[in-house]
Protein backbone atom coordinates (compact mmCIF):
# COMPACT_ATOMS: atom_id res chain seq x y z
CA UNK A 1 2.12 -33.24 -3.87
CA UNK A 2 5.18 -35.51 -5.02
CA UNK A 3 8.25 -34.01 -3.24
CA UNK A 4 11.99 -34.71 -4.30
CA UNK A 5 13.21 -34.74 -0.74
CA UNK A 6 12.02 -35.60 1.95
CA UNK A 7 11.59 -32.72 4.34
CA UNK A 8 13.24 -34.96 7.47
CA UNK A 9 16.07 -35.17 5.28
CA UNK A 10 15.89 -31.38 3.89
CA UNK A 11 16.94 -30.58 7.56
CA UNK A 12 19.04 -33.94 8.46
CA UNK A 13 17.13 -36.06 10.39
CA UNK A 14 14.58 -39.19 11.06
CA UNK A 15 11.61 -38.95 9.66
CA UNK A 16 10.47 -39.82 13.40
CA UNK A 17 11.77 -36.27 14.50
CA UNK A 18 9.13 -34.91 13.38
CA UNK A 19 6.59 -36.40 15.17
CA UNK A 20 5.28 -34.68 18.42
CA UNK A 21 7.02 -31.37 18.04
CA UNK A 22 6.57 -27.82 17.61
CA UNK A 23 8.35 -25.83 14.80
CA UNK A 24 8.82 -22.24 14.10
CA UNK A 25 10.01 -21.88 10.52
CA UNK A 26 11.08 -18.68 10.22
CA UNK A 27 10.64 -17.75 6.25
CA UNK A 28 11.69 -14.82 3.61
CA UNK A 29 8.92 -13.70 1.77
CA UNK A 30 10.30 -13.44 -1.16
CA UNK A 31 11.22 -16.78 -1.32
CA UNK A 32 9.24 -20.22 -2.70
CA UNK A 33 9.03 -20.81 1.24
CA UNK A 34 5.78 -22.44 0.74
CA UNK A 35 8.02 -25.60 -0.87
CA UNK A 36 9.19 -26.40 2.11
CA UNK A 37 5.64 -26.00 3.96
CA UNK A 38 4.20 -28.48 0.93
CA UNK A 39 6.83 -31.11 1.78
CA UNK A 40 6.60 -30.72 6.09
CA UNK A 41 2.96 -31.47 5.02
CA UNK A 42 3.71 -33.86 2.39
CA UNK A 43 5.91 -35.84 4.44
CA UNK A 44 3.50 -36.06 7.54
CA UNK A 45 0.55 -36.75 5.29
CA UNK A 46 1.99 -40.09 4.08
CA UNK A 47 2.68 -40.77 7.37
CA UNK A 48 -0.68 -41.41 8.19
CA UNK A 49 -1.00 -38.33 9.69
CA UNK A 50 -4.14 -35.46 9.31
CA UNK A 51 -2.57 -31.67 8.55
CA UNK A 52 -4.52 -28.90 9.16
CA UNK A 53 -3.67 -25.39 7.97
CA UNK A 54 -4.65 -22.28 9.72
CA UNK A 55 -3.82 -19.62 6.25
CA UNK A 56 -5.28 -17.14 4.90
CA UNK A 57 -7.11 -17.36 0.80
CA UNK A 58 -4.53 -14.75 -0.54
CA UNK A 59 -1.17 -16.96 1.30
CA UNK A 60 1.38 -18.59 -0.94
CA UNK A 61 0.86 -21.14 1.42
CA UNK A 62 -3.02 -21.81 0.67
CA UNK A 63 -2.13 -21.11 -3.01
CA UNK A 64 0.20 -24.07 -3.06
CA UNK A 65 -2.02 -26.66 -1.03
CA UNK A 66 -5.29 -25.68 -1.50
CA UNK A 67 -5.88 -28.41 -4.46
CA UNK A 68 -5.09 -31.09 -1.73
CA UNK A 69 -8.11 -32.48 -0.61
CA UNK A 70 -6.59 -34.48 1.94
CA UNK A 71 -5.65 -31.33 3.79
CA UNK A 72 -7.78 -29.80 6.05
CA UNK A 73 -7.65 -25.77 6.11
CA UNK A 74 -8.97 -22.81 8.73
CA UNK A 75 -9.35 -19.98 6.51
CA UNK A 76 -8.77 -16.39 8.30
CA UNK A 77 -11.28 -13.88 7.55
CA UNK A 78 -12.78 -10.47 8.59
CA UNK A 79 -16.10 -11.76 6.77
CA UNK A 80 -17.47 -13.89 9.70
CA UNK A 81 -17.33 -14.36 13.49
CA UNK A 82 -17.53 -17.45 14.31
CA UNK A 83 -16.34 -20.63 12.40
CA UNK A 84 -18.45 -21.22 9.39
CA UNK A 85 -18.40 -24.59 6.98
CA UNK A 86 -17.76 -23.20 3.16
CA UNK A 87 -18.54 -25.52 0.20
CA UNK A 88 -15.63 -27.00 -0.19
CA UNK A 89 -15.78 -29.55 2.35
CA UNK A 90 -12.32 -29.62 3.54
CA UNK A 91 -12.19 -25.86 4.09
CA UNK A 92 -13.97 -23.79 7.33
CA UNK A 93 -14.02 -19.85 7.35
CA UNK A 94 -12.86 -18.50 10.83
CA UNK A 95 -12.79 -15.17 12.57
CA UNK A 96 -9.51 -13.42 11.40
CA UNK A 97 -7.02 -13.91 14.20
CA UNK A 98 -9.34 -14.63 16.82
CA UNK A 99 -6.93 -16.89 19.79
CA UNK A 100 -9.86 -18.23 22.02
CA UNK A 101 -11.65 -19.66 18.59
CA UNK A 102 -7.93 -20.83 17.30
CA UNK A 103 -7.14 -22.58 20.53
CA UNK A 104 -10.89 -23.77 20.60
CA UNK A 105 -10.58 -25.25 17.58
CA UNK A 106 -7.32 -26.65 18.11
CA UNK A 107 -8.70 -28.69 21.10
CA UNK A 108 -11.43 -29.58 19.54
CA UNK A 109 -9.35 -31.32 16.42
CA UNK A 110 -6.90 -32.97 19.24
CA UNK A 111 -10.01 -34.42 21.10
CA UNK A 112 -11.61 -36.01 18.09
CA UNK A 113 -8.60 -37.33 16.61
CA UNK A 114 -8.52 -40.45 18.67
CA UNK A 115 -5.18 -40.48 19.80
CA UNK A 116 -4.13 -40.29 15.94
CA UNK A 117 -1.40 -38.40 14.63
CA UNK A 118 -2.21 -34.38 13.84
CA UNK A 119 -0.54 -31.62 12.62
CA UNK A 120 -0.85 -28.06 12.56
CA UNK A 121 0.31 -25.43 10.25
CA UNK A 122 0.15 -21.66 11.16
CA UNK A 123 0.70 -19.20 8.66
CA UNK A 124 1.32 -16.56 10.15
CA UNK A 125 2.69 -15.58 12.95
CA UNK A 126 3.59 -12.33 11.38
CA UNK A 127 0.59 -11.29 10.27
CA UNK A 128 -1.07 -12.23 13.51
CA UNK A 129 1.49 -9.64 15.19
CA UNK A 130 1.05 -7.31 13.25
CA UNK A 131 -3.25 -7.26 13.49
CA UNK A 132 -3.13 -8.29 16.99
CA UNK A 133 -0.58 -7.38 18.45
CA UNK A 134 2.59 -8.56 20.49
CA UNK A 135 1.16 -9.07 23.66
CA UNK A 136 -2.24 -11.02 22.25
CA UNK A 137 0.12 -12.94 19.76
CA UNK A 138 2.83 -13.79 22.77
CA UNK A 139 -0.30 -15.27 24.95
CA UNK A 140 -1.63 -17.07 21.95
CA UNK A 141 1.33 -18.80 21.05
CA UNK A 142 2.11 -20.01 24.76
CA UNK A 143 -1.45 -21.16 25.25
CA UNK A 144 -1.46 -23.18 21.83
CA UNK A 145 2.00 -24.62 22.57
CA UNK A 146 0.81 -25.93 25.71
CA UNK A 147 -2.29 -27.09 24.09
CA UNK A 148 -0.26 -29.13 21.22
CA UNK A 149 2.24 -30.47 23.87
CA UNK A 150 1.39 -34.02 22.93
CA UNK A 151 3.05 -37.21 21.72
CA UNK A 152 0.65 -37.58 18.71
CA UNK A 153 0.42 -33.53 17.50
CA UNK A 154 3.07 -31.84 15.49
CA UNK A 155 2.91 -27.76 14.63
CA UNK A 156 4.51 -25.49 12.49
CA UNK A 157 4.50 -21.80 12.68
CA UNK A 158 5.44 -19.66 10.12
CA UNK A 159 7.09 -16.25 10.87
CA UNK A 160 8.16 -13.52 8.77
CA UNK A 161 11.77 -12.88 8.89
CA UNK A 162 13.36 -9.48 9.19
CA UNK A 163 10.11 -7.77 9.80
CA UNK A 164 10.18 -7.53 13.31
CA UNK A 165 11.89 -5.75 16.04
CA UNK A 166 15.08 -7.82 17.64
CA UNK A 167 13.13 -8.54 20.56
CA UNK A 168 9.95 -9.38 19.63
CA UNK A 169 11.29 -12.21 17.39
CA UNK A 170 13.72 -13.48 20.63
CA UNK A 171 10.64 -13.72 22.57
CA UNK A 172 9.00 -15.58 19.93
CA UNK A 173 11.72 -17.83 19.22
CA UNK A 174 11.64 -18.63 23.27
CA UNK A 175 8.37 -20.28 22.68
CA UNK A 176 9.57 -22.52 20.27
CA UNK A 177 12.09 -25.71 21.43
CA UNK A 178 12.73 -26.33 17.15
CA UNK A 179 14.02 -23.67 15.00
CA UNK A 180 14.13 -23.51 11.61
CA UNK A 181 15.58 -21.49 8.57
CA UNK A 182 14.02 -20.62 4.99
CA UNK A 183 16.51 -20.08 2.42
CA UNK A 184 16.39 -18.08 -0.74
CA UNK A 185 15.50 -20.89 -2.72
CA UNK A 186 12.51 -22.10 -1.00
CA UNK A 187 15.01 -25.03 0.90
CA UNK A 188 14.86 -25.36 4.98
CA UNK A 189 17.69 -25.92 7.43
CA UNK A 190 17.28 -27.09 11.39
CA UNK A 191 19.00 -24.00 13.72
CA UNK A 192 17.90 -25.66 16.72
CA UNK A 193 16.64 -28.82 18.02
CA UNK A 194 15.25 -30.09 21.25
């Protein structure tokens, strides 16, 4: 998907900064937000890198980048419960917020990448809270940060702002070394870098 802008230079860096980190984008949903999740993948893709998205069919997210074929997508469901292959070959149905099959799968994409660059996409956070849980989502996101603590592997997670009580989101946040902003217009700013 041709971008304008790059998205390193959306938030006023390298291109390099992106590499080897982990990103909470905190979004409004009201917003074109999934512009800015088209060019993080966009960006990373001609990099050489492999993005995979962890969505859901009715997302603005999936809507937006499903037509990619380069992409690779985890689609949430309540329809199966374990990870199933659908016919599109760059798509596989999995368990709707299940952690232990997420992480599974997460370490399972890491190890077969052969030490080349990977990215993750995680939309959402929000929705993940609100099915699951705090507590699930909290041990989730500590345990997949840990897992994706790698040179080669960058992450985004997408969060739902203004939905969520003050300290919920704090705690969240905590997890995350890289912040970053949605704005009204679908653009993205950096509100804190490690």
């Amino acid at each position: 998907m041709p971008s304008l802008k790059l998205f390193s230079k959306q938030i006023g860096e390298d291109p390099s900064f992106l590499l080897g980190k982990s990103f909470l984008l905190e979004v409004d949903p009201s917003s074109p937000y999934e512009k800015a999740v088209s060019d993080f993948a966009d960006e990373l893709s001609r990099s050489g890198c492999t993005i995979f998205v962890f969505t859901h069919k009715s997302s603005p997210t999936y809507k937006l980048l499903s037509n990619d074929r380069a992409l690779k997508f985890f689609i949430s469901t309540t329809a199966v419960s374990y990870p199933k292959k659908t016919d599109q070959q760059n798509e596989v149905l999995v368990p709707q917020n299940d952690s232990a099959i997420y992480l599974d799968m997460i370490s399972k994409t890491i190890d077969s990448s052969g030490g080349n660059c990977v990215v993750f996409v995680f939309d959402s956070v929000s929705d993940m809270l609100v099915t699951s849980g705090f507590e699930t989502t909290y041990k989730f996101l500590k345990s997949a940060n840990e897992v994706l603590a790698d040179t080669n592997v960058t992450s985004l997670f997408l969060a739902t702002r203004g939905i969520h009580d003050s300290k919920v989101i704090a705690t969240i946040r905590s997890l995350f070394p890289n912040h970053l902003a949605g704005g009204p217009d679908g653009s993205v700013k950096l509100t804190r870098k490690s």
